[in-house]
N, C-alpha and C. Protein backbone atom coordinates (compact mmCIF):
# COMPACT_ATOMS: atom_id res chain seq x y z
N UNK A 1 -0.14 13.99 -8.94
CA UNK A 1 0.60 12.78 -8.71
C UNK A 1 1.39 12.93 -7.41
N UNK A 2 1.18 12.03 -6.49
CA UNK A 2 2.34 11.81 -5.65
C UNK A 2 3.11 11.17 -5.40
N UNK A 3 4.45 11.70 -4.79
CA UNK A 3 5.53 10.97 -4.66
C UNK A 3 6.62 11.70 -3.38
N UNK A 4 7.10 10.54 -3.31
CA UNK A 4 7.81 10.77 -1.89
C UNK A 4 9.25 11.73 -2.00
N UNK A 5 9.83 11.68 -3.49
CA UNK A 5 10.70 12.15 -4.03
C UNK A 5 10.28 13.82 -3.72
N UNK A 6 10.68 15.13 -3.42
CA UNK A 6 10.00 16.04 -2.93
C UNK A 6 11.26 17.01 -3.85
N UNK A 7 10.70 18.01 -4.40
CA UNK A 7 11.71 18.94 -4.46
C UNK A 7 11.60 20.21 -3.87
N UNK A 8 12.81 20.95 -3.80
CA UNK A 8 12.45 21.98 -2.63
C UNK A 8 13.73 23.00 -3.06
N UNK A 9 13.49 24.14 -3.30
CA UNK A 9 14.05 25.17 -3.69
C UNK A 9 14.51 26.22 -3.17
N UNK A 10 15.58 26.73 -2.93
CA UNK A 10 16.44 27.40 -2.28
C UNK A 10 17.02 29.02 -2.96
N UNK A 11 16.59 29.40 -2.43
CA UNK A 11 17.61 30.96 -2.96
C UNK A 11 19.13 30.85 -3.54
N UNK A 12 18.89 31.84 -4.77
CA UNK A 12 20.44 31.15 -5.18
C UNK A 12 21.14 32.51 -4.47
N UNK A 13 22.05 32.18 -3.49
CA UNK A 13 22.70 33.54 -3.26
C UNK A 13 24.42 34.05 -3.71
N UNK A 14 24.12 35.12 -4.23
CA UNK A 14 25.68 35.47 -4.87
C UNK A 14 26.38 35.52 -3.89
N UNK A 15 27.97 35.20 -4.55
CA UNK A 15 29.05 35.72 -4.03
C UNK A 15 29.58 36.88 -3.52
N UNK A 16 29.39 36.63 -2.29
CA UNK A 16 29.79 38.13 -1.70
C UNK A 16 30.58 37.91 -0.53
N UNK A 17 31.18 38.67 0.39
CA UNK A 17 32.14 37.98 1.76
C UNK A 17 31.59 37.49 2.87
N UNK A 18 29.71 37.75 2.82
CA UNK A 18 28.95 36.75 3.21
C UNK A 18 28.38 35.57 2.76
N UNK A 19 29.19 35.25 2.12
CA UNK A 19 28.36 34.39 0.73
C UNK A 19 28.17 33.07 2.07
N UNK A 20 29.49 32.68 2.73
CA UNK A 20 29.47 31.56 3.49
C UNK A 20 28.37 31.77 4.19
N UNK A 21 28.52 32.80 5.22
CA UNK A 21 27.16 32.67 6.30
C UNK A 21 26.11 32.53 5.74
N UNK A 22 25.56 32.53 4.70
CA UNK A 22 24.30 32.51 3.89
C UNK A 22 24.17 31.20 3.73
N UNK A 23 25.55 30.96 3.04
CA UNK A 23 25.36 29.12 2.38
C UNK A 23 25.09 28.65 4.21
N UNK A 24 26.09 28.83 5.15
CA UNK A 24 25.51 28.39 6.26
C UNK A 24 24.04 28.32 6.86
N UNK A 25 23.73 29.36 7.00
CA UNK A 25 21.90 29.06 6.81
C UNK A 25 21.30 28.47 6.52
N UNK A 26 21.62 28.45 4.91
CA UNK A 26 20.56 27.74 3.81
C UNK A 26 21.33 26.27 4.31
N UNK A 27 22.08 25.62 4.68
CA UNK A 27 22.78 24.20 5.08
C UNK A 27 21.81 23.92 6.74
N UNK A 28 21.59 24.90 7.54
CA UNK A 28 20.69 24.61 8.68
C UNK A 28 19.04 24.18 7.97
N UNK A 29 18.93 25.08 7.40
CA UNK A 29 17.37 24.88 6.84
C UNK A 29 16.97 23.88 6.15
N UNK A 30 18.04 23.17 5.14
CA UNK A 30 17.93 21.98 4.40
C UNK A 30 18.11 20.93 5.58
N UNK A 31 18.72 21.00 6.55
CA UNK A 31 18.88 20.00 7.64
C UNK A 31 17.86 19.77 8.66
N UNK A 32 17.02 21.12 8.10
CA UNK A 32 15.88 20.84 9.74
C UNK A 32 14.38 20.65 8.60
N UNK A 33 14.38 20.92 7.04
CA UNK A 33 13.66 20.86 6.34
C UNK A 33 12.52 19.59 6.69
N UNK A 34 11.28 20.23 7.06
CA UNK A 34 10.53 18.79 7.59
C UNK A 34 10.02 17.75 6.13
N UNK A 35 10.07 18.37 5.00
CA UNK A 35 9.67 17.31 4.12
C UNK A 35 11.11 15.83 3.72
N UNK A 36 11.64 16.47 4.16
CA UNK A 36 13.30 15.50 3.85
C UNK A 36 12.60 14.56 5.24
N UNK A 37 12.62 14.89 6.66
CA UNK A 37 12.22 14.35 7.54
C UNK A 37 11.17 13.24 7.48
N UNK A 38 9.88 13.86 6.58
CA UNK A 38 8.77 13.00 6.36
C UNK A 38 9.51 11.63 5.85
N UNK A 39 9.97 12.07 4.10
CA UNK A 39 10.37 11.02 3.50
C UNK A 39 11.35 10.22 4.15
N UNK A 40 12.27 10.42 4.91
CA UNK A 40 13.05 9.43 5.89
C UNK A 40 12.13 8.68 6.42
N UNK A 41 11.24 9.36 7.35
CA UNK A 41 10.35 7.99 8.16
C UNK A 41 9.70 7.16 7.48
N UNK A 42 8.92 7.62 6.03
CA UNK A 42 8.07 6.82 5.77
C UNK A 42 9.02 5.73 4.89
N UNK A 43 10.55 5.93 4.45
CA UNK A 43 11.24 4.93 3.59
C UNK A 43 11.29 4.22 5.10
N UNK A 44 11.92 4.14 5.86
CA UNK A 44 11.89 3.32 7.28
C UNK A 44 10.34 2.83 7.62
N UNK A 45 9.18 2.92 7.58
CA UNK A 45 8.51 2.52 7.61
C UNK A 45 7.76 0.89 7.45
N UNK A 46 6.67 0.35 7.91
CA UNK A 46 6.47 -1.23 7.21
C UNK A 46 5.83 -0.95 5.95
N UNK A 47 6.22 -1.73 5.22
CA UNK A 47 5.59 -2.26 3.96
C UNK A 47 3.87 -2.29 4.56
N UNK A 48 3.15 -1.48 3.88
CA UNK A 48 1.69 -1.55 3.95
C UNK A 48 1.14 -1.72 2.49
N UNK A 49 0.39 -2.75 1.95
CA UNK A 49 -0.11 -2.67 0.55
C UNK A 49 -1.21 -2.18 0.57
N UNK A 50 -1.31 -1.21 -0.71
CA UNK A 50 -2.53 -0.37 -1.19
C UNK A 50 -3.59 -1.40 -1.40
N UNK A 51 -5.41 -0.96 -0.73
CA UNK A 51 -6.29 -2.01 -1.18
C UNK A 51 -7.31 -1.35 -1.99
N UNK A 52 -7.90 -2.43 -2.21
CA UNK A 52 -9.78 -1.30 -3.23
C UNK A 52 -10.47 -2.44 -3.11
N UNK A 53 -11.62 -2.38 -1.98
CA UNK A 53 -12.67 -3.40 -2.17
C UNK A 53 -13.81 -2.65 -3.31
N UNK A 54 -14.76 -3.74 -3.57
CA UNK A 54 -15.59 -3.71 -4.61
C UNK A 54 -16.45 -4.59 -4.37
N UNK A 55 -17.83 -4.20 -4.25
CA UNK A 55 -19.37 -4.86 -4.56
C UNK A 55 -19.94 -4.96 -5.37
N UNK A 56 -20.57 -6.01 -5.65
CA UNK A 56 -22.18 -6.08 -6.43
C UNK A 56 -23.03 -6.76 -5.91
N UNK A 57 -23.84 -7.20 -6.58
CA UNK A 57 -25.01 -8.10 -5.95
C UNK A 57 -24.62 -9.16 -5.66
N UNK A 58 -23.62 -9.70 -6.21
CA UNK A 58 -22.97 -11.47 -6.32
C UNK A 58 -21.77 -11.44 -5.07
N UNK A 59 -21.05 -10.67 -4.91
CA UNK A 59 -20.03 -10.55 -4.61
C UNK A 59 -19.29 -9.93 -4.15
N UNK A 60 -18.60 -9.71 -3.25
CA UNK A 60 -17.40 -8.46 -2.85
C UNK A 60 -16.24 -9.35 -2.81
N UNK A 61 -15.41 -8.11 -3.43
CA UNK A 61 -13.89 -8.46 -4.35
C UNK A 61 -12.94 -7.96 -3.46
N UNK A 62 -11.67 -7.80 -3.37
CA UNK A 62 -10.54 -7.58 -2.50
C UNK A 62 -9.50 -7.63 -3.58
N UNK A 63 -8.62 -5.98 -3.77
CA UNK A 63 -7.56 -6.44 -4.69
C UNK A 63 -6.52 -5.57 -4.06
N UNK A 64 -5.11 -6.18 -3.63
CA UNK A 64 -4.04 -5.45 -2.74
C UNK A 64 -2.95 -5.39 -3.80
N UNK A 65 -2.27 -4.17 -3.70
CA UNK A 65 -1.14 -3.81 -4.91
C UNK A 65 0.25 -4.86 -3.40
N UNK A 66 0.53 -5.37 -4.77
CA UNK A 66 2.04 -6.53 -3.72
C UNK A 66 2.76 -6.18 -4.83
N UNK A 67 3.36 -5.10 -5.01
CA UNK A 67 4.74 -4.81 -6.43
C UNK A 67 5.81 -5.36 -5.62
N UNK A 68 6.59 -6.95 -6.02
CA UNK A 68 8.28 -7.13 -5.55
C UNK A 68 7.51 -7.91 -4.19
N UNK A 69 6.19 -8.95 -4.14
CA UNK A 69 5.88 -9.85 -2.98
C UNK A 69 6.21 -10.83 -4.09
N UNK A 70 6.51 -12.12 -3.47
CA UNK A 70 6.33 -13.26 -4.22
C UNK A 70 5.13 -14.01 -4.10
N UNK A 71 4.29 -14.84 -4.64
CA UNK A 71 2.87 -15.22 -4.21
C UNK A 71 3.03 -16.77 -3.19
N UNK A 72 4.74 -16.86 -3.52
CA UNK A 72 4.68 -18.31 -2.13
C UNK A 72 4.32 -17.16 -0.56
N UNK A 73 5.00 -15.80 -0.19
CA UNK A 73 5.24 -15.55 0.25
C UNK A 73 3.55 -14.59 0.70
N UNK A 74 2.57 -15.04 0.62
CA UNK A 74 1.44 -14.77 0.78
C UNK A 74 0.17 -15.47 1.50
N UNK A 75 -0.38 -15.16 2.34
CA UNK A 75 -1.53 -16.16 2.73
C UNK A 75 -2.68 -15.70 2.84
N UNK A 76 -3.67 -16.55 2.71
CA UNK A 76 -5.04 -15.85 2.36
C UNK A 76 -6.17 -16.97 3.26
N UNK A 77 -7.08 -16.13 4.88
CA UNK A 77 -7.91 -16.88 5.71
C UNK A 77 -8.60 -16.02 5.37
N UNK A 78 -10.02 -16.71 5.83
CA UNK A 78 -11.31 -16.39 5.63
C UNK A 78 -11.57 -16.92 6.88
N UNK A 79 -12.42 -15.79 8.20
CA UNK A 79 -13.09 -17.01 9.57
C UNK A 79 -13.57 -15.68 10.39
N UNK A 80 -14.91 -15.88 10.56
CA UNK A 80 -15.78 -15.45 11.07
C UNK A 80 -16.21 -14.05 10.33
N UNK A 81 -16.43 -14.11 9.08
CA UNK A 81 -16.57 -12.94 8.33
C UNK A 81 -15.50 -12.08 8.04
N UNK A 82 -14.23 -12.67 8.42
CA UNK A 82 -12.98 -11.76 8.94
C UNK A 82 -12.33 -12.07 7.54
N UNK A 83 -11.50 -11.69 6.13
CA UNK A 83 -10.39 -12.01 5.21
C UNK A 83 -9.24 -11.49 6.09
N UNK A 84 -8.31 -12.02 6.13
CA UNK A 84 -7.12 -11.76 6.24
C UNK A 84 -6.10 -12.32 5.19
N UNK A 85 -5.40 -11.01 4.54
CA UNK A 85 -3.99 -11.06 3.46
C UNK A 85 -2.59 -10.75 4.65
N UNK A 86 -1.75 -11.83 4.65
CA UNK A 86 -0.61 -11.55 5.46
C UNK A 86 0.51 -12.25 4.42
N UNK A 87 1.44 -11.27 4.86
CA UNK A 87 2.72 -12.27 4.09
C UNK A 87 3.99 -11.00 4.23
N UNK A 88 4.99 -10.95 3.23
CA UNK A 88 6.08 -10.55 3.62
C UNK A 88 6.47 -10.15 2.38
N UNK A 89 6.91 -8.55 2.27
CA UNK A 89 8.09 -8.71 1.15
C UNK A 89 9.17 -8.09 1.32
N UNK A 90 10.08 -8.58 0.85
CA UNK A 90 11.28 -9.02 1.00
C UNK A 90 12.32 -7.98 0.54
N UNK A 91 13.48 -7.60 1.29
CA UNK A 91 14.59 -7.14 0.66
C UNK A 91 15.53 -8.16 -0.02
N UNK A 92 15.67 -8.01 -1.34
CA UNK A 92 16.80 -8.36 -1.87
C UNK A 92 18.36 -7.85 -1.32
N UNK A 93 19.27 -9.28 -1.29
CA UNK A 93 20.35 -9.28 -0.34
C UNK A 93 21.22 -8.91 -1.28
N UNK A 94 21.20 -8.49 -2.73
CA UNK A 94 22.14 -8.78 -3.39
C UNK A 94 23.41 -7.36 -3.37
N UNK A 95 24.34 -7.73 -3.53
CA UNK A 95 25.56 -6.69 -3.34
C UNK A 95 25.70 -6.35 -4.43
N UNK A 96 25.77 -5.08 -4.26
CA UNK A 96 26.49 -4.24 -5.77
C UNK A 96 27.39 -3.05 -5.29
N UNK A 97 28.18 -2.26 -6.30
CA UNK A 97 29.14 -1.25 -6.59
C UNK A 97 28.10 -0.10 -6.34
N UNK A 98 29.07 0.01 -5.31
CA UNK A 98 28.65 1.42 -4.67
C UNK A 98 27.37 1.50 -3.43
N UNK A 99 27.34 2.64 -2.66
CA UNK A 99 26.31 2.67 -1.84
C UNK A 99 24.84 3.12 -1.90
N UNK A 100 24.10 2.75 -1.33
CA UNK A 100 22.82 3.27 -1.38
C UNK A 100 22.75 4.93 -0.58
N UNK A 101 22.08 5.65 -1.65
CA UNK A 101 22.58 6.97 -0.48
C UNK A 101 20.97 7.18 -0.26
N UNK A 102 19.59 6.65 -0.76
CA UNK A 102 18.60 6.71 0.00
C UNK A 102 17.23 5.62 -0.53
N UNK A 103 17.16 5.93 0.32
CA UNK A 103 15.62 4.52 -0.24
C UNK A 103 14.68 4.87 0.32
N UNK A 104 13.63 4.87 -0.58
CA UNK A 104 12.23 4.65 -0.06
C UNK A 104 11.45 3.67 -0.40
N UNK A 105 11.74 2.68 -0.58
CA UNK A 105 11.35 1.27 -0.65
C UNK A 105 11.25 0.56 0.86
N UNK A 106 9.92 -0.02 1.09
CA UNK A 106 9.67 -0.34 2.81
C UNK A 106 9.29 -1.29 2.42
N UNK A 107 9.96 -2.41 3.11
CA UNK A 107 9.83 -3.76 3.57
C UNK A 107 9.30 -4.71 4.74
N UNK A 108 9.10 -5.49 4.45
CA UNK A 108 8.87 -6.55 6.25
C UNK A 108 7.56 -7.07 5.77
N UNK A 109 7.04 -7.60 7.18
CA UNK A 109 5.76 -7.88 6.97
C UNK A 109 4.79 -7.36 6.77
N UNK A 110 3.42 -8.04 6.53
CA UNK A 110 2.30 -7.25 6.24
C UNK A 110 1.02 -7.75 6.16
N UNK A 111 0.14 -7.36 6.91
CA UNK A 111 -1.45 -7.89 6.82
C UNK A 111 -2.30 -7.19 7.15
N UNK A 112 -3.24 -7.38 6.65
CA UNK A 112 -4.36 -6.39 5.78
C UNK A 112 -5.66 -7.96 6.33
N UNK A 113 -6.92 -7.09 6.98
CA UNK A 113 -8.17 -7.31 7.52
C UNK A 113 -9.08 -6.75 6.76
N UNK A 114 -10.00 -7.54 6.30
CA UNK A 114 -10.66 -7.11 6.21
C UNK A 114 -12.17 -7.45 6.29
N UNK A 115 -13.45 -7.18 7.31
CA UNK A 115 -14.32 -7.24 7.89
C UNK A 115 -15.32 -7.28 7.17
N UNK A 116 -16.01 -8.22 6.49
CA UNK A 116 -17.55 -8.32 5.58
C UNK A 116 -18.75 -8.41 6.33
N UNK A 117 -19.51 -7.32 5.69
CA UNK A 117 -20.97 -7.21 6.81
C UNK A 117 -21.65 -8.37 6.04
N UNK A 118 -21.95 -8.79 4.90
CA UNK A 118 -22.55 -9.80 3.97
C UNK A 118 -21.74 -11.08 4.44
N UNK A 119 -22.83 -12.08 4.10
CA UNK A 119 -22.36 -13.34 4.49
C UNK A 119 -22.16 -13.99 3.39
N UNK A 120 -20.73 -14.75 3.45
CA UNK A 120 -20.03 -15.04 2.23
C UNK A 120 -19.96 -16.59 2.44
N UNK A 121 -20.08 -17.09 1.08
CA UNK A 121 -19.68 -18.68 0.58
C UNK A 121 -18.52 -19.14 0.85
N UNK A 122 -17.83 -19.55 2.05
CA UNK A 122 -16.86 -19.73 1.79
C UNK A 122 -16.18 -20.32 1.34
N UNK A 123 -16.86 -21.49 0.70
CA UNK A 123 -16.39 -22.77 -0.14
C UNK A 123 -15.84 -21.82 -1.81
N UNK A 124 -16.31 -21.05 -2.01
CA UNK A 124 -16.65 -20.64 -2.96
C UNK A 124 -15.14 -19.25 -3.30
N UNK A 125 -14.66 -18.78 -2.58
CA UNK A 125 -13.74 -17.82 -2.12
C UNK A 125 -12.60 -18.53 -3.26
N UNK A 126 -12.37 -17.28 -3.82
CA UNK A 126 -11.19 -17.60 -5.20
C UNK A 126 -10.17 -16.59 -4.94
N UNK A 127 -8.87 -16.71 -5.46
CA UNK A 127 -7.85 -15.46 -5.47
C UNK A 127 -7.35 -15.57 -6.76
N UNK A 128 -6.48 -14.62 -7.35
CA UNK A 128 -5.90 -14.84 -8.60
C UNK A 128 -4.53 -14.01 -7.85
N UNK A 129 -3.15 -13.85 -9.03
CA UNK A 129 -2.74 -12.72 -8.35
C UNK A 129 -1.73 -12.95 -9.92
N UNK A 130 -2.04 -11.32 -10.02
CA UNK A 130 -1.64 -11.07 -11.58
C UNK A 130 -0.61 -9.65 -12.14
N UNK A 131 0.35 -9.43 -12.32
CA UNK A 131 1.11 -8.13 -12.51
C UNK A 131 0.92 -7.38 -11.31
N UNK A 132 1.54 -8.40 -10.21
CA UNK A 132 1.43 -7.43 -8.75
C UNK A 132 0.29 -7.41 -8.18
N UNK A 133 -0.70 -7.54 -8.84
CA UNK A 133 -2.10 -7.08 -8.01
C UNK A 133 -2.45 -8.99 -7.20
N UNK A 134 -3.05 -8.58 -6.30
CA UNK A 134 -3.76 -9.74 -5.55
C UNK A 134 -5.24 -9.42 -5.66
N UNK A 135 -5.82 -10.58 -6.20
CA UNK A 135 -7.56 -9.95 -6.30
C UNK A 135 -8.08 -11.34 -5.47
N UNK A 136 -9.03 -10.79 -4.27
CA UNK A 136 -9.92 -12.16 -3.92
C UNK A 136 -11.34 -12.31 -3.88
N UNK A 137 -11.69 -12.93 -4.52
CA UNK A 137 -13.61 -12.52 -4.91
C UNK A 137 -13.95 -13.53 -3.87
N UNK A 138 -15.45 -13.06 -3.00
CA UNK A 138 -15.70 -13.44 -1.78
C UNK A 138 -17.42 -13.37 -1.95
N UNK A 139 -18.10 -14.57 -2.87
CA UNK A 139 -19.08 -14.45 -3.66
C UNK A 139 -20.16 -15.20 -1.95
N UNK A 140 -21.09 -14.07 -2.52
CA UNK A 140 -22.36 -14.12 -0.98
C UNK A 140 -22.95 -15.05 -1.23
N UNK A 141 -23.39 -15.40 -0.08
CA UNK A 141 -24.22 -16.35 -0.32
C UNK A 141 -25.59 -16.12 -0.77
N UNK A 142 -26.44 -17.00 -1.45
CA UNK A 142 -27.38 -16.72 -1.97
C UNK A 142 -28.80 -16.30 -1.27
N UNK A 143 -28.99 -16.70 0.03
CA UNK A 143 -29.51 -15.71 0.96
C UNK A 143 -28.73 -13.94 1.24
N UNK A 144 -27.93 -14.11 0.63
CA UNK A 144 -27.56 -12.67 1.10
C UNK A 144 -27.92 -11.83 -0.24
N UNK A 145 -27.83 -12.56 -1.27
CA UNK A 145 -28.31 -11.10 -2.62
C UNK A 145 -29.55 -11.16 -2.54
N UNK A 146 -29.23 -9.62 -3.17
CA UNK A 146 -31.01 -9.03 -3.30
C UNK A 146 -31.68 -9.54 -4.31
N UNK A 147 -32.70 -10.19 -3.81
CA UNK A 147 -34.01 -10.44 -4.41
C UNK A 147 -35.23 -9.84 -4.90
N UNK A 148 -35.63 -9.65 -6.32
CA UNK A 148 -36.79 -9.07 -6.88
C UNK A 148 -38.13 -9.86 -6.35
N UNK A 149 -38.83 -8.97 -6.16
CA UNK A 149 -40.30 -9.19 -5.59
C UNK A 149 -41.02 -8.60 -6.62
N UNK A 150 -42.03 -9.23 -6.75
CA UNK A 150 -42.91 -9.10 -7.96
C UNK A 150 -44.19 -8.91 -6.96
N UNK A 151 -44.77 -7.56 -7.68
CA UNK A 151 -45.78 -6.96 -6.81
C UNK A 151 -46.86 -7.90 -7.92
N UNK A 152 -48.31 -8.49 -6.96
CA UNK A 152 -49.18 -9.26 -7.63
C UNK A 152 -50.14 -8.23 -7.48
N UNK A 153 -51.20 -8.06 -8.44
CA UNK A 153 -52.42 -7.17 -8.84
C UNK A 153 -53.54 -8.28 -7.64
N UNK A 154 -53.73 -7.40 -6.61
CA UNK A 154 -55.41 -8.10 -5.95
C UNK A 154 -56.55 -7.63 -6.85
């Protein structure tokens, strides 16, 4: 499983009349520690949503994880074989007791391309968007699925 949350373990060092210069050390090393570093940039980072396309014979599907998008706050083109998902999610403004001492929650905008070699119906192009997920089925046209050929006996 991953997660941005990282833990990272330190020597416990006894009390002794170096005890400080030690704790001093170990206070440089937690400060220059590059995994603390990672997780800073990527909480500062844009909001990018996770995707998973999917084929069959009928169809290729498009489903983007939007956990905390609203679905006004979403748009969905189809043009020149091109899908494009753009939209925005949002920080909540609301004030509360006490400070935030870190976040990795990334916000702003966001759009997601995506390029179909199959030629799609576009009349036909549906979305749903259900417990976060955005799904858009992008059903081919019927020149584009595969067709059984029936071999004839000469």
């Amino acid at each position: 499983m991953n997660t941005l949350v990282t833990s990272r373990r330190y020597p416990v060092y006894q009390v002794s009349p170096l005890a400080s210069l030690l704790n001093l050390s170990r206070d440089f090393d937690r400060l220059f520690d590059p995994s603390w570093a990672a997780a800073k940039a990527d909480s500062q980072a844009a909001f990018t949503p996770a995707a998973e396309l999917r084929e069959t014979k009928d169809a290729v599907s498009v489903s983007l994880e939007l956990p905390g998008v609203s679905r006004k706050d979403v748009s969905i083109t189809f043009h020149d074989g091109v899908l494009t998902v753009a939209g925005e999610r949002r920080q909540e403004s609301e004030v509360q007791e006490g400070e935030s001492l870190r976040t990795e929650r990334s916000y702003g905008r966001f759009e997601r391309l995506v390029e179909l070699a199959a030629p799609v119906d576009a009349d036909k192009i549906s979305a749903a968007f259900k417990d976060g997920v955005l799904t858009v089925t992008l059903p081919k046209r019927a020149d584009a699925r595969p067709k059984q050929i029936d071999i004839s006996a000469n």
